[in-house]
Protein backbone atom coordinates (compact mmCIF):
# COMPACT_ATOMS: atom_id res chain seq x y z
CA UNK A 1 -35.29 13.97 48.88
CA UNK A 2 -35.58 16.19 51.69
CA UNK A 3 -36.22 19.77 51.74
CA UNK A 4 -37.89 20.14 48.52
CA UNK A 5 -35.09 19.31 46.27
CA UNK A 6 -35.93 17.13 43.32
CA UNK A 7 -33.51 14.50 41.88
CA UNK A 8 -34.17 11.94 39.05
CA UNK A 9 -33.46 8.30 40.35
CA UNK A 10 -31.44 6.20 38.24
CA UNK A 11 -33.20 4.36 35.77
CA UNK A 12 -32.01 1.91 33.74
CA UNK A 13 -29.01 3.47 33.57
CA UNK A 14 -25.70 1.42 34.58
CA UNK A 15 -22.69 2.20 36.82
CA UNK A 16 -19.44 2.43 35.72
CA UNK A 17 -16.98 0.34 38.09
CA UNK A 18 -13.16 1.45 38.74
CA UNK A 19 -10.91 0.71 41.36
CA UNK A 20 -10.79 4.44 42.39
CA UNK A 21 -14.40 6.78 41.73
CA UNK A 22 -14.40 9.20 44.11
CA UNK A 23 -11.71 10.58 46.44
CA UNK A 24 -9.02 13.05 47.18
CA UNK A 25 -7.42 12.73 43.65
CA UNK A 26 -6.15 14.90 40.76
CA UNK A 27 -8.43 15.31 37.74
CA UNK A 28 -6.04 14.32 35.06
CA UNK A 29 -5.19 11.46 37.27
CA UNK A 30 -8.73 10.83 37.68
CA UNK A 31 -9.86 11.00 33.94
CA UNK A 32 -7.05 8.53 32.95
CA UNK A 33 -6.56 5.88 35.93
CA UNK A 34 -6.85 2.08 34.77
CA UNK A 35 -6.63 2.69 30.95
CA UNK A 36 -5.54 0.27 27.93
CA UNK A 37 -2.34 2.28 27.03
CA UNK A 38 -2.58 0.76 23.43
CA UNK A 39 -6.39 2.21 23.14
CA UNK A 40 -7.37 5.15 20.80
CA UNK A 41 -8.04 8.03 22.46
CA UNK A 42 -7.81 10.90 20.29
CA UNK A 43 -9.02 10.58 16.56
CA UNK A 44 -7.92 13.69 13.94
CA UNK A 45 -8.55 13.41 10.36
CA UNK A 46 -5.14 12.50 9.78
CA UNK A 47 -3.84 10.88 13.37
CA UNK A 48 -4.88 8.73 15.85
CA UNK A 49 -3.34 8.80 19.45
CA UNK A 50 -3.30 6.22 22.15
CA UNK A 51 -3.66 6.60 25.77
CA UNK A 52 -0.16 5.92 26.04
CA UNK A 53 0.95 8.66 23.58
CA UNK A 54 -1.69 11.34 25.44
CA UNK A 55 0.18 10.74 28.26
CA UNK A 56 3.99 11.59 27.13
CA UNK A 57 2.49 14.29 25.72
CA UNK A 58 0.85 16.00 28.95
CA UNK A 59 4.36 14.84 30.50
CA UNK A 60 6.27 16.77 28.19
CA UNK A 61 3.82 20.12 28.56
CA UNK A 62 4.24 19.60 32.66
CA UNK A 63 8.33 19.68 31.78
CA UNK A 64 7.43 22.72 29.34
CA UNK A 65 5.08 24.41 31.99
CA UNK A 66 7.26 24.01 34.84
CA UNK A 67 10.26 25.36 32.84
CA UNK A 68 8.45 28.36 31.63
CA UNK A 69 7.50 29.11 35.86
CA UNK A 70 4.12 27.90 36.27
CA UNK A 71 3.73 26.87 39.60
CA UNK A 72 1.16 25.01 41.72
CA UNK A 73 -2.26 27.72 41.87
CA UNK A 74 -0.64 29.90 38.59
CA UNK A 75 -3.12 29.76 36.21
CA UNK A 76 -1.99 28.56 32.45
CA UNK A 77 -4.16 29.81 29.63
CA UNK A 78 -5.20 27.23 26.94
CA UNK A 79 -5.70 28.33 23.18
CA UNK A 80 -6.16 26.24 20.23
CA UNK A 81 -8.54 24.86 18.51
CA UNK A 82 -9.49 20.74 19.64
CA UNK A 83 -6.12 19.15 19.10
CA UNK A 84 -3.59 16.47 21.26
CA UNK A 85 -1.70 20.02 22.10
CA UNK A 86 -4.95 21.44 23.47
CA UNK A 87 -6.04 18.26 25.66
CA UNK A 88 -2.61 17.46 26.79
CA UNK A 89 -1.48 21.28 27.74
CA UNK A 90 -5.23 21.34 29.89
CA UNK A 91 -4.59 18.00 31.72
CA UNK A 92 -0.79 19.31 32.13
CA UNK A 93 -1.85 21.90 33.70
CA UNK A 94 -4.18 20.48 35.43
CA UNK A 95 -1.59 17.33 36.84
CA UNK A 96 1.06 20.14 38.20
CA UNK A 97 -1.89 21.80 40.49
CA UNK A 98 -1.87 24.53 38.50
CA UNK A 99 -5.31 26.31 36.84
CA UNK A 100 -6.21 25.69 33.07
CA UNK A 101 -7.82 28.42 31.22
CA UNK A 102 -9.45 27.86 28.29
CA UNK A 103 -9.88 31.21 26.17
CA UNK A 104 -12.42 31.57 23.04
CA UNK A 105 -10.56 31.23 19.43
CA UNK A 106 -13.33 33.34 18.40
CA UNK A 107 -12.37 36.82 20.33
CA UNK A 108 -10.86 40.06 18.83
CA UNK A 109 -7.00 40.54 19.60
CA UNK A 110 -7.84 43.22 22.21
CA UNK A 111 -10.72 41.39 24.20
CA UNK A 112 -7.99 38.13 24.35
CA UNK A 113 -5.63 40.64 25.57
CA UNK A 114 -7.51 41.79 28.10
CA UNK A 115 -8.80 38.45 29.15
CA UNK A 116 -4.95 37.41 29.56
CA UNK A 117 -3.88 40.40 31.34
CA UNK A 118 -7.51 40.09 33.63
CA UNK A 119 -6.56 36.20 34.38
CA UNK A 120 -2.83 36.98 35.12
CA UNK A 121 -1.60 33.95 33.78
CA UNK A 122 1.85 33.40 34.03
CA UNK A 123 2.19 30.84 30.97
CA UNK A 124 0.11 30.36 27.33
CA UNK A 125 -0.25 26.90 25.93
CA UNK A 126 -1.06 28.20 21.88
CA UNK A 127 -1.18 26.08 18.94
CA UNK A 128 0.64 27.96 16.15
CA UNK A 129 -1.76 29.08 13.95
CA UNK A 130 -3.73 30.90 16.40
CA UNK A 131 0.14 32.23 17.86
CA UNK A 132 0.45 34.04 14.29
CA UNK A 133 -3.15 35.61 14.36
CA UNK A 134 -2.76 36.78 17.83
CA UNK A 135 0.51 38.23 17.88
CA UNK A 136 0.15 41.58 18.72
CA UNK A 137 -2.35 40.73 21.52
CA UNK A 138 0.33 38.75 23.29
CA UNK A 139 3.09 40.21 25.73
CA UNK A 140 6.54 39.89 25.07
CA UNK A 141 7.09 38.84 28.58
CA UNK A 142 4.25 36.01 28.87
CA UNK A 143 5.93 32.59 28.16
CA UNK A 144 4.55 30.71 24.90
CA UNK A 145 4.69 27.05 24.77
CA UNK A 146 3.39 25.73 21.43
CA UNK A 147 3.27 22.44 18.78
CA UNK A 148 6.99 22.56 19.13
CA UNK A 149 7.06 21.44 22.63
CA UNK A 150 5.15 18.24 21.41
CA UNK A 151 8.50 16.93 19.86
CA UNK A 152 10.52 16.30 22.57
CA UNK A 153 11.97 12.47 23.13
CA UNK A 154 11.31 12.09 26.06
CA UNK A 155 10.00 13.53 29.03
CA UNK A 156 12.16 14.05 32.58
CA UNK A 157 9.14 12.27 34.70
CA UNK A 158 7.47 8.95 34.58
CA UNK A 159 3.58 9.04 35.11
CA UNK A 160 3.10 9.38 38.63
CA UNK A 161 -0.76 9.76 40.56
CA UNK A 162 -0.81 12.06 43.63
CA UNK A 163 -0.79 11.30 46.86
CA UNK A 164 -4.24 10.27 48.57
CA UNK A 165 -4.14 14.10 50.51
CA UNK A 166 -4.62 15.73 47.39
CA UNK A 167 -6.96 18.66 48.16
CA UNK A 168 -10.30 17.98 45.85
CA UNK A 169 -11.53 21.39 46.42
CA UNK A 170 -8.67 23.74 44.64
CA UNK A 171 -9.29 25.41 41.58
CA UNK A 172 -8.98 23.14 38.77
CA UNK A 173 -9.56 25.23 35.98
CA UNK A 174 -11.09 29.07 35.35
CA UNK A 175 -13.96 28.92 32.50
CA UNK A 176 -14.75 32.34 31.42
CA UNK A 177 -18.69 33.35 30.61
CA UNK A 178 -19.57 34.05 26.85
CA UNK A 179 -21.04 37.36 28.20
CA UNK A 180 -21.29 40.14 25.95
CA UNK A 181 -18.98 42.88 28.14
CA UNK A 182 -14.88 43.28 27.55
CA UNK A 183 -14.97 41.37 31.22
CA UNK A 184 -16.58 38.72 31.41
CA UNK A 185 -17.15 36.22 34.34
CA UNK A 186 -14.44 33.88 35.42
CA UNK A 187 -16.23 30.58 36.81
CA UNK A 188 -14.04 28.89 39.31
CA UNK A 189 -14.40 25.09 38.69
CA UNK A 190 -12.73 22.53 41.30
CA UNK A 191 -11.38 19.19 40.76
CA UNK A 192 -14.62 17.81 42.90
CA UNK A 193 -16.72 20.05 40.65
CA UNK A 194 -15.34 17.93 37.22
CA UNK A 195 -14.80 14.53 38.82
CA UNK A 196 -18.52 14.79 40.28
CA UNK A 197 -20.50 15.98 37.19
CA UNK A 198 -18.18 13.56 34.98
CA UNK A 199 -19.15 10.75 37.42
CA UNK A 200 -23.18 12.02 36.70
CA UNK A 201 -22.83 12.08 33.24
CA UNK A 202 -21.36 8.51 32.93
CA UNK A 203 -23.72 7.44 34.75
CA UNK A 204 -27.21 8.48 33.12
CA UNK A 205 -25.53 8.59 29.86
CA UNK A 206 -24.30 4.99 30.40
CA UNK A 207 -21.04 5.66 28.90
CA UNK A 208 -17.92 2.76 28.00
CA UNK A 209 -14.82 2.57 26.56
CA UNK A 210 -16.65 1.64 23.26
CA UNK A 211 -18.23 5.02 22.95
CA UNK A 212 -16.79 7.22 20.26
CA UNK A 213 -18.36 11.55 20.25
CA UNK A 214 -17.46 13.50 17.74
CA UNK A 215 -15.92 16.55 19.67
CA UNK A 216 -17.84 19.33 17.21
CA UNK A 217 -17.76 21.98 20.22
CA UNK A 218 -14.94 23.38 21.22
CA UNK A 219 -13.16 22.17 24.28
CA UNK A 220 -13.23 26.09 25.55
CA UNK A 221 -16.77 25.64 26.17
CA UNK A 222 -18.07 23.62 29.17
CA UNK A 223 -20.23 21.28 27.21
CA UNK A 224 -17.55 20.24 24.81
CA UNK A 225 -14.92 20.32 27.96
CA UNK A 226 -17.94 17.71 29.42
CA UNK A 227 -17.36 15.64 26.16
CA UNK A 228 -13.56 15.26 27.03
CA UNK A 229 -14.13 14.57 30.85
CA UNK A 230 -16.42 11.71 30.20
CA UNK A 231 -15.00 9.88 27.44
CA UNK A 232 -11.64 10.09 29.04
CA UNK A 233 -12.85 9.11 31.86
CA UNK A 234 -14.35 5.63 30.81
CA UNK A 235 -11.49 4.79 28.18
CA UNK A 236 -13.57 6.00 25.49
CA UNK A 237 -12.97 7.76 22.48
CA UNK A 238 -12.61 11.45 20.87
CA UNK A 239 -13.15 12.63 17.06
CA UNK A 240 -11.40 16.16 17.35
CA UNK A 241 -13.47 18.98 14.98
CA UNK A 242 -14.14 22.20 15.89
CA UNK A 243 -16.16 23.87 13.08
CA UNK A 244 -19.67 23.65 12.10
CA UNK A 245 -19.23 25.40 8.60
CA UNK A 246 -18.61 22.67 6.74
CA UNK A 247 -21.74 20.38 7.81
CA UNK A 248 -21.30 17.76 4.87
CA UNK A 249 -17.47 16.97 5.96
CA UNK A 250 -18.05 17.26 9.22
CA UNK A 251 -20.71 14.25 8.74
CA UNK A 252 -17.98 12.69 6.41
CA UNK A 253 -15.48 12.34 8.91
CA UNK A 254 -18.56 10.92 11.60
CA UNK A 255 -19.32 8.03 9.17
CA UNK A 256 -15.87 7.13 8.71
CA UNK A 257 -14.61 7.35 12.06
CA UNK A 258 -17.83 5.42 13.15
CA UNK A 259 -18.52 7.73 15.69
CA UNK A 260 -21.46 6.23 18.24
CA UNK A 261 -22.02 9.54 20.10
CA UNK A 262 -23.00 13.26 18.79
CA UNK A 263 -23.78 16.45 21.07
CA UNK A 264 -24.49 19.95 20.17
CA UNK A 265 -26.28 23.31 20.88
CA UNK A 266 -29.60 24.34 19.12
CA UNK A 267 -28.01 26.30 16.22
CA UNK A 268 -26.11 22.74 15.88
CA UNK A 269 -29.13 20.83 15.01
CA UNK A 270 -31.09 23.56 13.66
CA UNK A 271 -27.92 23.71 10.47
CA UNK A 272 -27.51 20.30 10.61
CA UNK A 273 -31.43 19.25 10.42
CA UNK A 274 -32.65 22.02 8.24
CA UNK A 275 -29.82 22.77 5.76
CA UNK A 276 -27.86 19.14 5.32
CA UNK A 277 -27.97 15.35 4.82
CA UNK A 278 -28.04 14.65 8.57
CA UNK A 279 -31.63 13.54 8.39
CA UNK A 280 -31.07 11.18 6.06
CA UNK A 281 -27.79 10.00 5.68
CA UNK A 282 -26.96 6.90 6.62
CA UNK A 283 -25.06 6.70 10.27
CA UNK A 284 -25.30 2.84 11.39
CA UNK A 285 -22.86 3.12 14.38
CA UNK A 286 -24.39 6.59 15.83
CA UNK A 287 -26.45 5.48 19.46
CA UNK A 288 -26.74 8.53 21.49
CA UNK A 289 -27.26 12.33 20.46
CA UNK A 290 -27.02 15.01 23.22
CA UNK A 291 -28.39 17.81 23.03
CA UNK A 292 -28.14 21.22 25.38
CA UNK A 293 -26.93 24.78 25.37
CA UNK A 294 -30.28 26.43 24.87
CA UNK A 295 -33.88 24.97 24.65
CA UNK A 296 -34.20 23.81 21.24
CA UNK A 297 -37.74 23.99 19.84
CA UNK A 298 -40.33 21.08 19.96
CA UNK A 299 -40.41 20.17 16.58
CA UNK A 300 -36.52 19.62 15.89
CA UNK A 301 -36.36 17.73 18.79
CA UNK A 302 -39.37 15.29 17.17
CA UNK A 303 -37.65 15.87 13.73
CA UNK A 304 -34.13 14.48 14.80
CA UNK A 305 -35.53 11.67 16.61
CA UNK A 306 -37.03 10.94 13.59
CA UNK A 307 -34.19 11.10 11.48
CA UNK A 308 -32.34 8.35 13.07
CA UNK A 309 -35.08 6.41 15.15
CA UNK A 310 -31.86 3.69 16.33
CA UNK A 311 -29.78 6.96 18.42
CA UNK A 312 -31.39 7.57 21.76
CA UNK A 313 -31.60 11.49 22.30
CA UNK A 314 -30.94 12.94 25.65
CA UNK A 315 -31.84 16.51 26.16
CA UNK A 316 -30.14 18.41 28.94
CA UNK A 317 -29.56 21.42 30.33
CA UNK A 318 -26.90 22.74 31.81
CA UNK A 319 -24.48 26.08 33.24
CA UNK A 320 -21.30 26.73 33.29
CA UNK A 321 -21.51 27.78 36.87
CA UNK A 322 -22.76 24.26 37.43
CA UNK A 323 -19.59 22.59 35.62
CA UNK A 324 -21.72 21.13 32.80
CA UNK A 325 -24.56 19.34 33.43
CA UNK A 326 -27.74 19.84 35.63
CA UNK A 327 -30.65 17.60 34.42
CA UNK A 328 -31.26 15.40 31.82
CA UNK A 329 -34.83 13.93 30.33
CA UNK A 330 -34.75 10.03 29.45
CA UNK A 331 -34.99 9.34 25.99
CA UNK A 332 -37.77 6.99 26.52
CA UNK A 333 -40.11 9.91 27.86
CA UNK A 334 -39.63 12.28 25.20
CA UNK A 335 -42.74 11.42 23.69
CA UNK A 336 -44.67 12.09 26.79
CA UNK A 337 -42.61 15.05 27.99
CA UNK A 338 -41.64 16.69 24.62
CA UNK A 339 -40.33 19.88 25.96
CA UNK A 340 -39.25 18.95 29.48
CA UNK A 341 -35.97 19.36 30.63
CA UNK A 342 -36.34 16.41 32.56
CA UNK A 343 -35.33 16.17 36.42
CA UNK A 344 -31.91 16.49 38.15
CA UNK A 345 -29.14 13.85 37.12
CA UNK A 346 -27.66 11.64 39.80
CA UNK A 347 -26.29 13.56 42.70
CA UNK A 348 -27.80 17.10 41.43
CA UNK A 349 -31.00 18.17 43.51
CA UNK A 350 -33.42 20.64 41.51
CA UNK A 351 -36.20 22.61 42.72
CA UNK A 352 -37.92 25.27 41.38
CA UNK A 353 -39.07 28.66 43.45
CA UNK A 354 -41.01 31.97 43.46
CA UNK A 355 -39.81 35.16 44.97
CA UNK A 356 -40.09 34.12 48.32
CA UNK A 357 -38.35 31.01 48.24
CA UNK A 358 -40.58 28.86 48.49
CA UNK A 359 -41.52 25.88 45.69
CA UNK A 360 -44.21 26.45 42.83
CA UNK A 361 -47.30 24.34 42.10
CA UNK A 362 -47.43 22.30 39.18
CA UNK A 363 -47.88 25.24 36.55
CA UNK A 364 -46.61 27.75 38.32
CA UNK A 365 -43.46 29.99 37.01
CA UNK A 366 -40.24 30.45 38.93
CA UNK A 367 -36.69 30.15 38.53
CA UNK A 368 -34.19 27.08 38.92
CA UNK A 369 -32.13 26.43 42.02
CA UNK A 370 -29.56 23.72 41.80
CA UNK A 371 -27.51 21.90 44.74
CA UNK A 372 -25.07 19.57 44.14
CA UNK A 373 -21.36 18.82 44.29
CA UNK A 374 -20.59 20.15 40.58
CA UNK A 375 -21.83 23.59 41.75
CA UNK A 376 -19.10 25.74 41.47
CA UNK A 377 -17.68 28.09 44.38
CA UNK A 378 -18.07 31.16 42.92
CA UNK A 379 -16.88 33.33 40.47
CA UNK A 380 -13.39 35.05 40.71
CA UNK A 381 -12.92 38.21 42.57
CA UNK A 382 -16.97 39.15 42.50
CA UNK A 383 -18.44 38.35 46.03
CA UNK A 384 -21.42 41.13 45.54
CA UNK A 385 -22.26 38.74 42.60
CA UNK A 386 -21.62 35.32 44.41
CA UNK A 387 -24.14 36.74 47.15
CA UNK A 388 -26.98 37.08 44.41
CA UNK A 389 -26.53 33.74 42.99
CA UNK A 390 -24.71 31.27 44.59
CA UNK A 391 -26.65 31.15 47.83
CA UNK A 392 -25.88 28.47 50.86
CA UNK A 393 -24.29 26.42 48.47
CA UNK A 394 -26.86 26.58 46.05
CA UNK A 395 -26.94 27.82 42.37
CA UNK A 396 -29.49 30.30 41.09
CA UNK A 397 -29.73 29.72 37.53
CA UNK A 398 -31.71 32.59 36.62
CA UNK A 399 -33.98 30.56 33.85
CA UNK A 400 -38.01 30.21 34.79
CA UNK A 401 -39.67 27.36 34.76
CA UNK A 402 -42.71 25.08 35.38
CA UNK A 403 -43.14 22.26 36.49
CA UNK A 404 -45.78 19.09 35.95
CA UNK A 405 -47.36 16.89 38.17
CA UNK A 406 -44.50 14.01 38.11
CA UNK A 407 -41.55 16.87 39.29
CA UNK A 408 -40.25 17.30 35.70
CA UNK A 409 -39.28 20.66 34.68
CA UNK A 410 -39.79 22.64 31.53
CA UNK A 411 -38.15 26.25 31.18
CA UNK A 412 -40.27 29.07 30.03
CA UNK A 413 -37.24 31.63 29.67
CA UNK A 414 -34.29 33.43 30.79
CA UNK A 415 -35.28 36.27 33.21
CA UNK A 416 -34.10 38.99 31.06
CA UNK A 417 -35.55 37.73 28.02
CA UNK A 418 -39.13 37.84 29.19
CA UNK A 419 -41.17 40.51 26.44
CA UNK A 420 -44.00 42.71 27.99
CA UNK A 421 -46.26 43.11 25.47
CA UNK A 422 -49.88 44.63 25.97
CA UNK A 423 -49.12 44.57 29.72
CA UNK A 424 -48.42 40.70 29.37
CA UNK A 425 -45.65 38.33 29.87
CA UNK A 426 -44.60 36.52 26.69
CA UNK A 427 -41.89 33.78 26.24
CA UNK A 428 -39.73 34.40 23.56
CA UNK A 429 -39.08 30.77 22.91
CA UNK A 430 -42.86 29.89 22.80
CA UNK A 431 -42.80 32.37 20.03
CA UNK A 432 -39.04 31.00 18.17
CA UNK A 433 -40.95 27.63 18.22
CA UNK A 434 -43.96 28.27 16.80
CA UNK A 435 -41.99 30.18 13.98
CA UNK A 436 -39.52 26.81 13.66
CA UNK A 437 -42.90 25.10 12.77
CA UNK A 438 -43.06 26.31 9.54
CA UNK A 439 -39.93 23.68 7.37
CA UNK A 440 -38.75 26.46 5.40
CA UNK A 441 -36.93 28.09 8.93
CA UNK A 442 -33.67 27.59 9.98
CA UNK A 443 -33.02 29.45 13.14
CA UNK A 444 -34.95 32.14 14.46
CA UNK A 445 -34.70 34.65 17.65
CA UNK A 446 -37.22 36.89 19.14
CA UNK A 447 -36.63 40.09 20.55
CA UNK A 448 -38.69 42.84 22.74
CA UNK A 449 -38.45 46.37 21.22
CA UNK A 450 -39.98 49.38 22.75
CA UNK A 451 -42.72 50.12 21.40
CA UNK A 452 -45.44 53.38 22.12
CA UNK A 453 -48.80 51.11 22.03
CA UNK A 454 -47.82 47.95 22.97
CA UNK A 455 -45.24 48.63 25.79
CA UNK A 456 -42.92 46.23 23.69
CA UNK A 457 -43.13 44.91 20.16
CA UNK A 458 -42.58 41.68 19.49
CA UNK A 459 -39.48 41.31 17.07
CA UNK A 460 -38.28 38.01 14.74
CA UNK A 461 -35.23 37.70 13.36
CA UNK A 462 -35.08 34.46 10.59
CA UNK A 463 -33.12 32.54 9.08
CA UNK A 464 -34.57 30.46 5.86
CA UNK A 465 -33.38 27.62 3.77
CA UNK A 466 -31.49 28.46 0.48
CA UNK A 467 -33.88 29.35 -1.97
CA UNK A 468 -36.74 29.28 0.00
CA UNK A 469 -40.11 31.28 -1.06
CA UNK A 470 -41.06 32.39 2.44
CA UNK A 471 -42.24 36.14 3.22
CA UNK A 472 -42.31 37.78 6.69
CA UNK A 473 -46.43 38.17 6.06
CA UNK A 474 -46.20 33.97 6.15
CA UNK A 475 -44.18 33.83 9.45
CA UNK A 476 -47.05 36.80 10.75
CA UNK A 477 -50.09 34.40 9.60
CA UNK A 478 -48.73 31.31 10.89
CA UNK A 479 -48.25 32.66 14.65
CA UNK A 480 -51.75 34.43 14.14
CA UNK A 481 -53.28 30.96 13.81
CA UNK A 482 -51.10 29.66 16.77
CA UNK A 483 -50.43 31.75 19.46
CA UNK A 484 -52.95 34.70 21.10
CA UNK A 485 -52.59 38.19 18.88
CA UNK A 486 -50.22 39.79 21.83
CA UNK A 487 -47.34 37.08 21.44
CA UNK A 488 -47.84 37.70 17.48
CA UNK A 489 -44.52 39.28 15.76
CA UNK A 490 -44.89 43.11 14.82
CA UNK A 491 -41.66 42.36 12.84
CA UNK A 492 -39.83 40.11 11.16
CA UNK A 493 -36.44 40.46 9.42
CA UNK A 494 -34.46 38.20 7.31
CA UNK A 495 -30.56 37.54 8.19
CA UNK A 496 -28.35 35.44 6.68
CA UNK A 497 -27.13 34.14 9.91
CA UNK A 498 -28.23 35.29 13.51
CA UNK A 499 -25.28 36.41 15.85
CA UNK A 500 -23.80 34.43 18.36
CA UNK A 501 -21.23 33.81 20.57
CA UNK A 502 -18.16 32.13 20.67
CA UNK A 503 -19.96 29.34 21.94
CA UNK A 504 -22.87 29.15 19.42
CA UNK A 505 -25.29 30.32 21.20
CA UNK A 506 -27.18 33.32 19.65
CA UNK A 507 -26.63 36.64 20.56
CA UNK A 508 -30.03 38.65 21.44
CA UNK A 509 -28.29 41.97 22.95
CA UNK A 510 -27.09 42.49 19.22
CA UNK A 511 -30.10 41.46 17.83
CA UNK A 512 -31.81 43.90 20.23
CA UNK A 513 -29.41 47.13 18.94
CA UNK A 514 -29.56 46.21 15.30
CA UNK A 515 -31.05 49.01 12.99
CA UNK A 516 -33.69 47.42 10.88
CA UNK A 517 -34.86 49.92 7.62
């Protein structure tokens, strides 16, 4: 690859054949050409739905949309927790050329408000439970299309794909950041962006119509949108969950649905392999686990590929500015690059840089650049920002890494959670996963404080098994004996649960302001 830019060849991965993989075509259209009609698509605990019933119901949301004024470019606001109204009202909106977005379940009344009124959109797809808790944050004026719209008989239009002119580079859908401001960044995503990283993901993944995922994240968050791109795409599959609270009926309803396929974020797998039966119940039809959202520590990534040795595990890493998906490392080299983020998927170019642009050495620390066709334009109304990080079409991450040898990457940390302690640098995830080493943990984050003497103090917050006999001068003792005495926690305080975002990822700016007696 020319130019520096790194991409990981295909390897013994297979391509998935269709009449129609790339070209000037809607998404919806895209995601659901050539399908069995009579094949299960959507799996709830009480329903299944066919292809051929997902479809009547996106037409009847496009009559519903259209009547309520959305028009091609208005953008339509999804929210609902992962449901047949919450697929079929995003590929809706999607199929009339207007812009789905997906809003967080998990926000105060005002901050949805003010996401609304900041997006402008001109009609609300809402399931009705979330209609009643929301009530007051909603505008008498903004149409409401609900459950109830799902009952029609029929709807006015037969299925119809769009013409081969279609223009592949409009907004598709809005995706707004999980930052921790009242505003947060709206990611513009294109209908190349999601047929292009779908396309990837099949690919390396090596996905079919007999692959089942339990859909544990929620569909307002890129990775679990990802989940519904691909296994749409390939005639596969969806078990529809959206809570992790519950880890023992959540694991219920993967045995009996047989699901093959299970993704989550670190806090996932650090509940689910720390403080359930995951790693040793039974699960004969699970094949593939995916795993991304954060770097999740060294030793619960050997632990779950213990747990079930017969599921390959891909770990990835992604951005939401990049669609989904950015790199993935082959499950067959995670025992010789535990760690590694692996290279670029198909079509994505990676490269890793210092200050001046140019590429590290092998060992060297800079930060991620990414080129490919999922990279997004651009976020909405913010070209100072754009200028910063989206740069000649490519994507500055803003997470540091190394590299090896053989080109495959390993991040060190975000930029701004670097800690400066004794005048040096220090990873805050080499220090969460040295404290994940001892069994009793659960989670764990690390925090800078200031600090007179050391310029910052290291800080851990932890989270321990129920019942578990573990004191913070244990955690202390067991990084003295692993790490050098400046990356050593001053602190460490015990939480019941570490904060985190609507998308499960934790929280260190509220970590970083809490009072600690």
């Amino acid at each position: 690859m020319g130019n520096g830019w790194r991409r990981l060849p295909p390897s013994g991965t297979k391509t998935v054949t269709m009449n129609r993989i790339e070209g000037h075509m809607n998404t919806t259209d895209y995601l659901l050409q050539d399908h069995v009609d009579s094949a299960v698509a959507l799996i709830t605990p009480k329903t299944k739905y066919t292809y051929e019933e997902l479809k009547k119901s996106i037409l009847v949301l496009m009559d519903a949309f259209r009547a309520a004024g959305a028009t091609p470019g208005a953008p339509i606001g999804i929210l609902g927790s992962n449901s047949m109204l919450w697929v079929a009202g995003y590929l809706a909106a999607m199929k009339i050329g207007s812009i789905a977005v997906p809003f967080a379940t998990r926000l105060p009344p005002d901050e949805l408000a003010a996401q609304i009124k900041q997006i402008g959109c001109k009609v609300l797809c809402v399931d009705n439970k979330l209609r009643k808790k929301y009530s007051a944050a909603f505008d008498a004026s903004l149409p409401q299309i609900n459950e109830d719209a799902l009952t029609a008989d029929q709807p006015t239009a037969s299925w119809v794909s769009e013409p081969a002119e279609f223009d592949e580079n409009q907004d598709a859908a809005w995706m707004l950041t999980s930052g921790t401001t009242a505003k947060p960044r709206v990611v513009r995503i294109t209908h190349l962006n999601i047929q292009a990283n779908t396309k990837s993901i099949v690919e390396y993944l090596d996905l079919s119509h007999d692959d089942r995922i339990l859909a544990l994240l929620p569909f307002y968050y890129c990775f679990g949108t990802s989940l519904l791109h691909t296994h749409l795409r390939v005639g596969g599959s969806l078990v529809l969950g959206d809570s992790v609270i519950f880890p023992e009926k959540v694991l219920d309803l993967m045995a009996e649905t047989a699901c093959t396929g299970f993704a989550g974020v670190p806090t996932t797998f650090q509940m689910y392999l720390r403080n359930s039966s995951f790693p040793t119940r039974p699960l004969p039809a699970l094949r593939k686990i995916q795993q991304a959202g954060g770097k999740l520590s060294t030793v619960l990534i050997e632990e779950l590929t213990r747990s079930h040795p017969n599921a390959k595990v891909f770990v990835m890493y992604g951005q939401t500015e990049a669609t989904a998906r950015l790199s993935y490392l082959p499950p067959e080299l995670l025992s010789t690059k535990l760690g590694s983020i692996g290279r670029g998927i198909p079509d994505v170019q990676l490269k890793v840089v210092n200050e001046n642009g140019g590429e590290v050495k092998p060992g060297e620390v800079g930060e991620i650049v990414a080129r490919g066709k999922n990279i997004s334009p651009g976020y909405l109304d913010e070209p100072e920002i754009n200028a910063e990080k989206f740069i000649n079409g490519s994507l500055h991450t803003g997470d540091m890494a190394t590299l090896d040898e053989d080109g495959y990457i390993y991040i060190v940390d975000r930029k701004s959670d670097f800690i400066k302690s004794y005048g040096n640098r220090v990873s805050s995830q080499e220090v969460e996963a040295c404290i994940m080493e001892v069994g009793e943990v659960v989670a764990t984050a690390v925090v800078g404080i200031p600090d007179p003497l050391r310029g910052e103090a290291i800080r851990a917050f932890v989270v321990l098994r129920s019942n578990a006999e573990v004191t913070d001068q244990t955690i202390i003792n067991h990084c003295m004996q692993r790490l050098a005495r400046y990356m050593v926690p001053r602190d460490v305080v015990f939480l019941q649960s570490l904060p985190t975002n609507q998308h499960g990822k934790v929280v260190k700016s509220e970590l970083r302001k809490m009072e600690v007696t």
